[in-house]
C-alpha atoms as a PDB file:
ATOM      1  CA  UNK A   1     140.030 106.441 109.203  1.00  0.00           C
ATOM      2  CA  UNK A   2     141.109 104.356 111.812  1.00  0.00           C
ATOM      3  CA  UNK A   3     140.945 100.763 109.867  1.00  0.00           C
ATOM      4  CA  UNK A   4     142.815 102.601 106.701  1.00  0.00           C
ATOM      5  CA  UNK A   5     145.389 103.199 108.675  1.00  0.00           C
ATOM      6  CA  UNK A   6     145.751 100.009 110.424  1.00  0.00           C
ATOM      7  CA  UNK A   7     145.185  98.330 107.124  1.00  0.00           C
ATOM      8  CA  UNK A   8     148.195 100.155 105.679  1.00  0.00           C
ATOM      9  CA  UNK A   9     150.594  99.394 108.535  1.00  0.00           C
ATOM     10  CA  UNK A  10     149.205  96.180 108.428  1.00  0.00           C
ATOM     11  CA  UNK A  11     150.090  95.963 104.114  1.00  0.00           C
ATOM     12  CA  UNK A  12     153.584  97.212 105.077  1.00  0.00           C
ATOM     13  CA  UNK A  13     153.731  94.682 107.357  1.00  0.00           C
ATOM     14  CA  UNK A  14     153.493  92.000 105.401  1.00  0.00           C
ATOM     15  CA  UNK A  15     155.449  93.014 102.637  1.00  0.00           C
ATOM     16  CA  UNK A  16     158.602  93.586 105.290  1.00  0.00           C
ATOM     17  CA  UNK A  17     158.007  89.875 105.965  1.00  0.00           C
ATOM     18  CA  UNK A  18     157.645  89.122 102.240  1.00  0.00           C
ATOM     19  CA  UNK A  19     161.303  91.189 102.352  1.00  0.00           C
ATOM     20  CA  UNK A  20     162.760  89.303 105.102  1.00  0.00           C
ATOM     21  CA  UNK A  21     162.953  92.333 106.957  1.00  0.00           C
ATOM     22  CA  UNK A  22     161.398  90.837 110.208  1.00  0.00           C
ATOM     23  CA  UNK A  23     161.893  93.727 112.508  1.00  0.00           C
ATOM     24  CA  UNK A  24     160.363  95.932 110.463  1.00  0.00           C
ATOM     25  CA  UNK A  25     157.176  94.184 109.714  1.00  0.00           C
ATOM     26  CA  UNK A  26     156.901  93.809 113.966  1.00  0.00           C
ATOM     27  CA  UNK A  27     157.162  97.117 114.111  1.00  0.00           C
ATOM     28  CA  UNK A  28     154.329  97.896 111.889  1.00  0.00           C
ATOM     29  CA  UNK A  29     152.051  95.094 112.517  1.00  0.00           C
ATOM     30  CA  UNK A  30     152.289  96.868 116.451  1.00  0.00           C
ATOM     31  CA  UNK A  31     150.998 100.117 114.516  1.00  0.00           C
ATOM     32  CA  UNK A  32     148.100  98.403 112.933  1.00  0.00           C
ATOM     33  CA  UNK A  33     147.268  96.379 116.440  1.00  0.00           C
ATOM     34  CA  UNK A  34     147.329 100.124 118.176  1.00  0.00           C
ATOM     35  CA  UNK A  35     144.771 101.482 115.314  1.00  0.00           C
ATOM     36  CA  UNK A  36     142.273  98.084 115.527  1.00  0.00           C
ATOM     37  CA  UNK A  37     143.701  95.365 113.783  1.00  0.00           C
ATOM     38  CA  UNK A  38     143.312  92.032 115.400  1.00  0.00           C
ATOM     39  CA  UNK A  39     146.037  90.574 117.239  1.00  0.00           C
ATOM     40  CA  UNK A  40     145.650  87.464 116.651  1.00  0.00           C
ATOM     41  CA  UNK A  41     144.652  87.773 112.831  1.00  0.00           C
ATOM     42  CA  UNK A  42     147.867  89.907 112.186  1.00  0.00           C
ATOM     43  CA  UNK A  43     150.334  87.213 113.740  1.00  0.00           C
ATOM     44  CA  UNK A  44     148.062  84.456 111.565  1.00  0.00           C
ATOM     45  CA  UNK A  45     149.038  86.579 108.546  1.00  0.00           C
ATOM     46  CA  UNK A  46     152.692  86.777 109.020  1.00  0.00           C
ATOM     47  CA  UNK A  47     152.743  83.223 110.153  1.00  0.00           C
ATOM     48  CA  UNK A  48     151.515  82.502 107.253  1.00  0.00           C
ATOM     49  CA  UNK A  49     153.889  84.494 104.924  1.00  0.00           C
ATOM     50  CA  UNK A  50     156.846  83.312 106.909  1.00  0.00           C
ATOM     51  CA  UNK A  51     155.993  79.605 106.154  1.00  0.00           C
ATOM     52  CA  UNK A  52     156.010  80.046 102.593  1.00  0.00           C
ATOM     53  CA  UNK A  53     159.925  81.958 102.475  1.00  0.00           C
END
């Protein structure tokens, strides 16, 4: 249950950064961190995204 949930906060995530929408993705990528996503994976992921806007 746990990784679903950080999984979705961590899909919302990256779709805010998609968006632009910066805050909110931090906001949600610090929901998926509290539920067991990786720290370091999640800030890879938006790094990532944010390259490519």
């Amino acid at each position: 249950m746990k990784q679903a949930l950080a999984d979705s906060y961590m899909g919302r995530a990256m779709v805010y950064t998609v968006l632009g929408r910066d805050l909110d993705a931090q906001r949600n990528v610090g929901q998926a961190i509290e539920y067991g996503y990786g720290e370091d994976l999640a800030r890879k992921k938006l790094d990532e995204i944010k390259s490519r806007r």
